[in-house]
Protein backbone atom coordinates (compact mmCIF):
# COMPACT_ATOMS: atom_id res chain seq x y z
CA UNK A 1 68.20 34.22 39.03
CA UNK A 2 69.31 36.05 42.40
CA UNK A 3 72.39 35.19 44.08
CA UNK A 4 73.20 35.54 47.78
CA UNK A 5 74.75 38.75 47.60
CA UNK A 6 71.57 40.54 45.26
CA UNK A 7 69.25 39.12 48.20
CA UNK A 8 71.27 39.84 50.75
CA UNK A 9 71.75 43.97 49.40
CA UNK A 10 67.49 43.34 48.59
CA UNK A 11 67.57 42.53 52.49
CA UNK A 12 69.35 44.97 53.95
CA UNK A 13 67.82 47.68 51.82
CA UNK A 14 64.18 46.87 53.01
CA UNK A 15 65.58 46.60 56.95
CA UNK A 16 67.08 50.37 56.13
CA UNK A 17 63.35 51.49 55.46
CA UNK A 18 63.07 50.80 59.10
CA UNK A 19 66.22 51.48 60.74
CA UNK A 20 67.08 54.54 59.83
CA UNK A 21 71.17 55.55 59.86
CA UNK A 22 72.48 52.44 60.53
CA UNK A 23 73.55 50.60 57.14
CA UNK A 24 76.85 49.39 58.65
CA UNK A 25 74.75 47.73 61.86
CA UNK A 26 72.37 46.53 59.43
CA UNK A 27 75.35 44.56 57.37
CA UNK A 28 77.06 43.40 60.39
CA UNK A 29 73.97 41.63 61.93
CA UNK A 30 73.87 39.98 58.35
CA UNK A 31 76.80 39.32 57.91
CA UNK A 32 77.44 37.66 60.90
CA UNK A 33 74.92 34.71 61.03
CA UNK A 34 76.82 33.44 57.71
CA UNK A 35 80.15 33.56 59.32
CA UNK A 36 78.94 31.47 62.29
CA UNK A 37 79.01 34.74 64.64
CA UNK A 38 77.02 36.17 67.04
CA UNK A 39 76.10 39.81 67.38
CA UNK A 40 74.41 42.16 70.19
CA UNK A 41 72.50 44.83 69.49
CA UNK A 42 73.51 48.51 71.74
CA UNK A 43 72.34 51.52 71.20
CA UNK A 44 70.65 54.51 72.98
CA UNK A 45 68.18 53.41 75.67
CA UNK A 46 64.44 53.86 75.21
CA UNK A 47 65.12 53.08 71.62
CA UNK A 48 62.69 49.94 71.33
CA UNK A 49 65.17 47.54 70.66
CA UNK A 50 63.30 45.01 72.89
CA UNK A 51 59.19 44.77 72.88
CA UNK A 52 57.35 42.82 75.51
């Protein structure tokens, strides 16, 4: 049996197959749904952070 923090690492190490370089961004945005928090995403522009 799992618990929160095993999925959670699971999570965050299948996002980091995507996101490259960003492991403490990656936590954060987590993170921060479970603490009642918001979080906004900045970065470089022309990085696809938004797709239409």
């Amino acid at each position: 049996m799992a618990t929160a923090i095993d999925e959670l690492k699971r999570l965050s190490a299948n996002i980091e197959t995507v996101i490259v370089g960003k492991q403490t961004s990656i936590k954060l945005a987590l993170i921060s749904p479970l603490c009642r928090g918001q979080f906004l995403i900045e970065d470089v522009p022309d990085l696809g952070k938004t797709t239409y």
